[in-house]
N, C-alpha and C. Protein backbone atom coordinates (compact mmCIF):
# COMPACT_ATOMS: atom_id res chain seq x y z
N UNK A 1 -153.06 -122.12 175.68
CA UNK A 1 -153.49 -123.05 176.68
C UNK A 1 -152.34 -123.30 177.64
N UNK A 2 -152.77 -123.15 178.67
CA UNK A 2 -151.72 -123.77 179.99
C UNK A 2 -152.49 -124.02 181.25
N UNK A 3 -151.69 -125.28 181.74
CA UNK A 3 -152.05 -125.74 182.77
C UNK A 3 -151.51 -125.11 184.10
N UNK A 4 -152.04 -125.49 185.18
CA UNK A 4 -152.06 -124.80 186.65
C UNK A 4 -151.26 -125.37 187.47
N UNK A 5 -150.46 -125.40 187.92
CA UNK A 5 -149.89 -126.11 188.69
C UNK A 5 -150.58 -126.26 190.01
N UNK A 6 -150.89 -125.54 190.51
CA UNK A 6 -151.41 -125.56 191.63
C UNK A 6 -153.02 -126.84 191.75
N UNK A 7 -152.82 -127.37 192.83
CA UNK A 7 -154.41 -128.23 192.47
C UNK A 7 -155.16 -127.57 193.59
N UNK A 8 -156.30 -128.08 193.08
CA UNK A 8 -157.58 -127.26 194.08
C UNK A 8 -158.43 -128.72 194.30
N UNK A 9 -159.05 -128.32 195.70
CA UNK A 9 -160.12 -129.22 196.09
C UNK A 9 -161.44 -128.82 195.99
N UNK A 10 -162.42 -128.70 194.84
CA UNK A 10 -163.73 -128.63 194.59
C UNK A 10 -164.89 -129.19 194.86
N UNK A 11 -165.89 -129.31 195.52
CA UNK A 11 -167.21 -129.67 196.18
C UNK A 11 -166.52 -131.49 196.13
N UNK A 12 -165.39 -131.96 196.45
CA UNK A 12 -165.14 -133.09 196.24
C UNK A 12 -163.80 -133.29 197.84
N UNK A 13 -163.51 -135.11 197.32
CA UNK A 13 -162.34 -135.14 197.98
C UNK A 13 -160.88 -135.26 197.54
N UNK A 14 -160.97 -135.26 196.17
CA UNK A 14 -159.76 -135.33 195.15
C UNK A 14 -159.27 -133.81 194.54
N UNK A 15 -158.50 -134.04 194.80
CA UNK A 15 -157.59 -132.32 193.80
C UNK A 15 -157.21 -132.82 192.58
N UNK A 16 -157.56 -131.71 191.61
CA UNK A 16 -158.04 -131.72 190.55
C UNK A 16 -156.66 -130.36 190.08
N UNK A 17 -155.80 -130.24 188.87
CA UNK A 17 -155.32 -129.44 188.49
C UNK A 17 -156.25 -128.67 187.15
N UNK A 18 -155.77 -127.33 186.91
CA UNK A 18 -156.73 -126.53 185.81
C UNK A 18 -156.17 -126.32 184.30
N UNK A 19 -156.88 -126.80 183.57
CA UNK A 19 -156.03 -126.30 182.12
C UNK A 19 -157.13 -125.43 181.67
N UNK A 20 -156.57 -124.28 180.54
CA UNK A 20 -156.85 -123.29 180.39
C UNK A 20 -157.25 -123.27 179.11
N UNK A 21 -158.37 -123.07 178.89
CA UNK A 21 -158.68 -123.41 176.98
C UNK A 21 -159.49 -122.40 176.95
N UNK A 22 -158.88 -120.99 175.71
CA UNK A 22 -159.56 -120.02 175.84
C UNK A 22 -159.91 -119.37 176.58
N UNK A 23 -159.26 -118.72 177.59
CA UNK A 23 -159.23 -118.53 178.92
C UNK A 23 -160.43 -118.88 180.35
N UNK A 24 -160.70 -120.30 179.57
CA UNK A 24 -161.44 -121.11 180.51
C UNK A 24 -160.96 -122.38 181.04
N UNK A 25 -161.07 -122.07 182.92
CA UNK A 25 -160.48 -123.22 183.01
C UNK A 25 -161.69 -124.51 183.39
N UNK A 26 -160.80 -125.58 183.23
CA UNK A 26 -161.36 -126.65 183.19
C UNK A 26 -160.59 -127.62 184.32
N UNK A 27 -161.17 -128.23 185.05
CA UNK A 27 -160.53 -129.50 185.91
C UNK A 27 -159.46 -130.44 185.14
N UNK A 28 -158.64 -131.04 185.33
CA UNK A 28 -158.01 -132.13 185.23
C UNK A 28 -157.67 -132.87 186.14
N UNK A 29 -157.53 -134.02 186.12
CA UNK A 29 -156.82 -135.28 186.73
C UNK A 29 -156.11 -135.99 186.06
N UNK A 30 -155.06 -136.53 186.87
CA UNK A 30 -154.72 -137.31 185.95
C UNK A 30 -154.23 -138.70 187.11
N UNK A 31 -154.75 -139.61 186.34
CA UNK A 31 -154.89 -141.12 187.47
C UNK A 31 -154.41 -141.94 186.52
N UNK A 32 -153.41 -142.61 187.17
CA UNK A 32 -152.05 -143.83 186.67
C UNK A 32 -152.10 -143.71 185.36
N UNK A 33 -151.38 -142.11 184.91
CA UNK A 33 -150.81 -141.77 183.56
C UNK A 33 -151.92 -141.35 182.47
N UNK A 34 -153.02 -141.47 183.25
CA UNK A 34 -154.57 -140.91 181.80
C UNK A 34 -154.97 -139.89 182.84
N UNK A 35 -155.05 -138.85 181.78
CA UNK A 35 -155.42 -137.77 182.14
C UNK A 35 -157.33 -137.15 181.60
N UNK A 36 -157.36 -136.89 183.03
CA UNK A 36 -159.33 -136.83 182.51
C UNK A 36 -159.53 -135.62 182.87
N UNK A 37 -160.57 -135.29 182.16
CA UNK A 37 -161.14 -134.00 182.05
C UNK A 37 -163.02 -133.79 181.98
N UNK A 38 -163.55 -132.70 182.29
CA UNK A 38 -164.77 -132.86 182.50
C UNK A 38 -165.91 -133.00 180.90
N UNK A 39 -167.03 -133.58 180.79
CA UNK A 39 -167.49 -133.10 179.93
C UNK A 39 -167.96 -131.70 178.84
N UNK A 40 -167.79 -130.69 179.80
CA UNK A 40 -168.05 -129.05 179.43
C UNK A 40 -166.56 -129.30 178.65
N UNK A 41 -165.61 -129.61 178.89
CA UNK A 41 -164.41 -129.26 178.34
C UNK A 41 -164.55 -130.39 176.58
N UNK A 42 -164.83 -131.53 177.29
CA UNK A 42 -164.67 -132.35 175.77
C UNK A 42 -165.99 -131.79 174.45
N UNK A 43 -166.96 -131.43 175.13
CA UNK A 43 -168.03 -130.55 174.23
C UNK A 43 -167.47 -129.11 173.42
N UNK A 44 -166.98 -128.43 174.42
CA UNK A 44 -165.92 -127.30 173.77
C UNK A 44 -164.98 -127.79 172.57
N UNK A 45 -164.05 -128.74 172.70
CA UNK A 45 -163.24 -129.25 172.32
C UNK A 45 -163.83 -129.76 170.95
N UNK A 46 -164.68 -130.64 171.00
CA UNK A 46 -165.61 -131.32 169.91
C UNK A 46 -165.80 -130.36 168.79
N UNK A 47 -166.91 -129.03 169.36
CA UNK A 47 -167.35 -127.99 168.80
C UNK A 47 -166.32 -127.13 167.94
N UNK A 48 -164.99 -127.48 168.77
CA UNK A 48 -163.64 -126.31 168.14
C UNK A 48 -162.78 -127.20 166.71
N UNK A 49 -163.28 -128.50 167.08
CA UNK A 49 -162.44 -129.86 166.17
C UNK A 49 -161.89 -129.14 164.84
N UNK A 50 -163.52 -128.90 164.03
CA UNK A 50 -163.65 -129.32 162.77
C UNK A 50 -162.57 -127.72 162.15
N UNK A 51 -162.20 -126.62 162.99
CA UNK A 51 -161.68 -125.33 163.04
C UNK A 51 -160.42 -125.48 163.51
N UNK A 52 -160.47 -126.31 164.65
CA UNK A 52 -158.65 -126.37 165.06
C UNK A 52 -158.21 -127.31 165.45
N UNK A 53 -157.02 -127.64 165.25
CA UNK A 53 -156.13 -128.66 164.83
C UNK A 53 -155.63 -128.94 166.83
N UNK A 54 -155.49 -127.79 167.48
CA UNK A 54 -155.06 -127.85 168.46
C UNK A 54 -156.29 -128.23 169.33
N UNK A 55 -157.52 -128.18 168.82
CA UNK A 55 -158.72 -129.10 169.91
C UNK A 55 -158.54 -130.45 169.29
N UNK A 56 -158.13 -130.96 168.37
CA UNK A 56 -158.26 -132.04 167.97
C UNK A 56 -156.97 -132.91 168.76
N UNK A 57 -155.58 -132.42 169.14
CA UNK A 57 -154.83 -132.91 169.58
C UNK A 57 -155.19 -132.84 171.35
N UNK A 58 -155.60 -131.94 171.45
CA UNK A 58 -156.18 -131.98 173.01
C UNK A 58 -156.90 -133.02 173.66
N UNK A 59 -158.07 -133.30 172.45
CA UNK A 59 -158.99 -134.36 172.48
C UNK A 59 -158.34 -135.75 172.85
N UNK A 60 -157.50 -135.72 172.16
CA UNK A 60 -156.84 -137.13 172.01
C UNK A 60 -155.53 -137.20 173.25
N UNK A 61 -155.60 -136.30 173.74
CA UNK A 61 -154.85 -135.92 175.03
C UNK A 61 -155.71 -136.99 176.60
N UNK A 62 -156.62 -136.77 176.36
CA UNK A 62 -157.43 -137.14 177.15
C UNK A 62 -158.10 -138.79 177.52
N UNK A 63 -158.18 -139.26 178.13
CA UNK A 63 -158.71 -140.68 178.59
C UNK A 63 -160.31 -140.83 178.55
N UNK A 64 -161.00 -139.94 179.04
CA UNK A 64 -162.25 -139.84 179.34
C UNK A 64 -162.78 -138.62 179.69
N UNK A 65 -163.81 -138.21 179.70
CA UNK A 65 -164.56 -137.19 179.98
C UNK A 65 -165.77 -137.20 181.03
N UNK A 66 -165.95 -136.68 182.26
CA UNK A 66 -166.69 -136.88 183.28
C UNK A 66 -167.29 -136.15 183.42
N UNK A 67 -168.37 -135.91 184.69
CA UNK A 67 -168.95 -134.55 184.93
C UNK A 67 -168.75 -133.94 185.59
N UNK A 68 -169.06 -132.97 186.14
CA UNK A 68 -168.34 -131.93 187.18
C UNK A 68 -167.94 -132.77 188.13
N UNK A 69 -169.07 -133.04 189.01
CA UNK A 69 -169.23 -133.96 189.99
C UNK A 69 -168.31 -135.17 190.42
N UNK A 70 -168.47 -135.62 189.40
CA UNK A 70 -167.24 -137.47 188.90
C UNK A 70 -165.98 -136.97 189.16
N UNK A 71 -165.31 -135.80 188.20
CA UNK A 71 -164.25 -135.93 188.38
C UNK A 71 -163.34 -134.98 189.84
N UNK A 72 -163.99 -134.64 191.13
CA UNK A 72 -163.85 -134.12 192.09
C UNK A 72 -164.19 -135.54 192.97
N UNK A 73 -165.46 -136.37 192.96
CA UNK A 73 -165.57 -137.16 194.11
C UNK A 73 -165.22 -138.89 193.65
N UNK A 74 -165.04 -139.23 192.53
CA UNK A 74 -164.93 -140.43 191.83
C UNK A 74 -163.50 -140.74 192.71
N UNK A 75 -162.91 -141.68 192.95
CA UNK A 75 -162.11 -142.71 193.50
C UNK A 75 -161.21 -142.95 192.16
N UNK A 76 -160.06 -143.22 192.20
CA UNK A 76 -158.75 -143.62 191.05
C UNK A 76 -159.43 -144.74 190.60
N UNK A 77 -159.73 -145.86 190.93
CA UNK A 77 -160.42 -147.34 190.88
C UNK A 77 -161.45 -146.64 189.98
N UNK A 78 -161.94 -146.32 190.58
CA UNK A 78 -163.67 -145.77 189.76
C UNK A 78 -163.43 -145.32 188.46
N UNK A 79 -162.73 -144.51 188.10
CA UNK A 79 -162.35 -143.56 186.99
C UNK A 79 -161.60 -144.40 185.94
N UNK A 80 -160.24 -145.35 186.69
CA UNK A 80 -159.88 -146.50 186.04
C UNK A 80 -161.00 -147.55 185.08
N UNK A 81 -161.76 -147.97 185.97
CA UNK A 81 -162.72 -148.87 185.68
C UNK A 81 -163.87 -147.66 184.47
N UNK A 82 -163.85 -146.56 184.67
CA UNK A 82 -164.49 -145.79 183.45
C UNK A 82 -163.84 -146.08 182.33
N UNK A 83 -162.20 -145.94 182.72
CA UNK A 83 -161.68 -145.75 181.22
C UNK A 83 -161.70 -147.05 180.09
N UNK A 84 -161.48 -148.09 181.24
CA UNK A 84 -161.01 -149.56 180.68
C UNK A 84 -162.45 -150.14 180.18
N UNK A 85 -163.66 -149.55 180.48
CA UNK A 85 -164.54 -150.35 180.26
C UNK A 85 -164.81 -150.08 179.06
């Protein structure tokens, strides 16, 4: 697994960096120190748990899980207010 340095702007207005799980990438963000990721990725992750130790630490890497959509056009505030609620 490795992340992208580079960020990309996707059907959204926020840039989003890519981590690489199984040579699939996945969106990330990361907004005031929590780092989010899309739902396709935390379902993968879930599915890989009960087999690897390294989806299980990934999992717990993470703040929240969004959808494609959310995590490209969602607002820092918005995503905040996901996590805290």
């Amino acid at each position: 697994m490795r992340t992208e340095v580079n960020q990309t702007r996707i059907n959204g207005k926020y840039p989003t960096d890519s981590v690489y799980y199984f040579g699939i990438a996945y969106p990330v963000r990361e907004v005031d120190g929590y780092k989010v990721s899309t739902e396709r990725l935390e379902a993968r992750l879930e599915f890989d748990s009960p087999l690897l130790i390294e989806a299980v630490e990934m999992l717990e890497e993470f703040a929240c899980f969004l959808s494609d959509e959310d995590i490209h056009t969602l607002c820092d505030e918005e995503i905040l207010e996901i996590i805290h609620s």
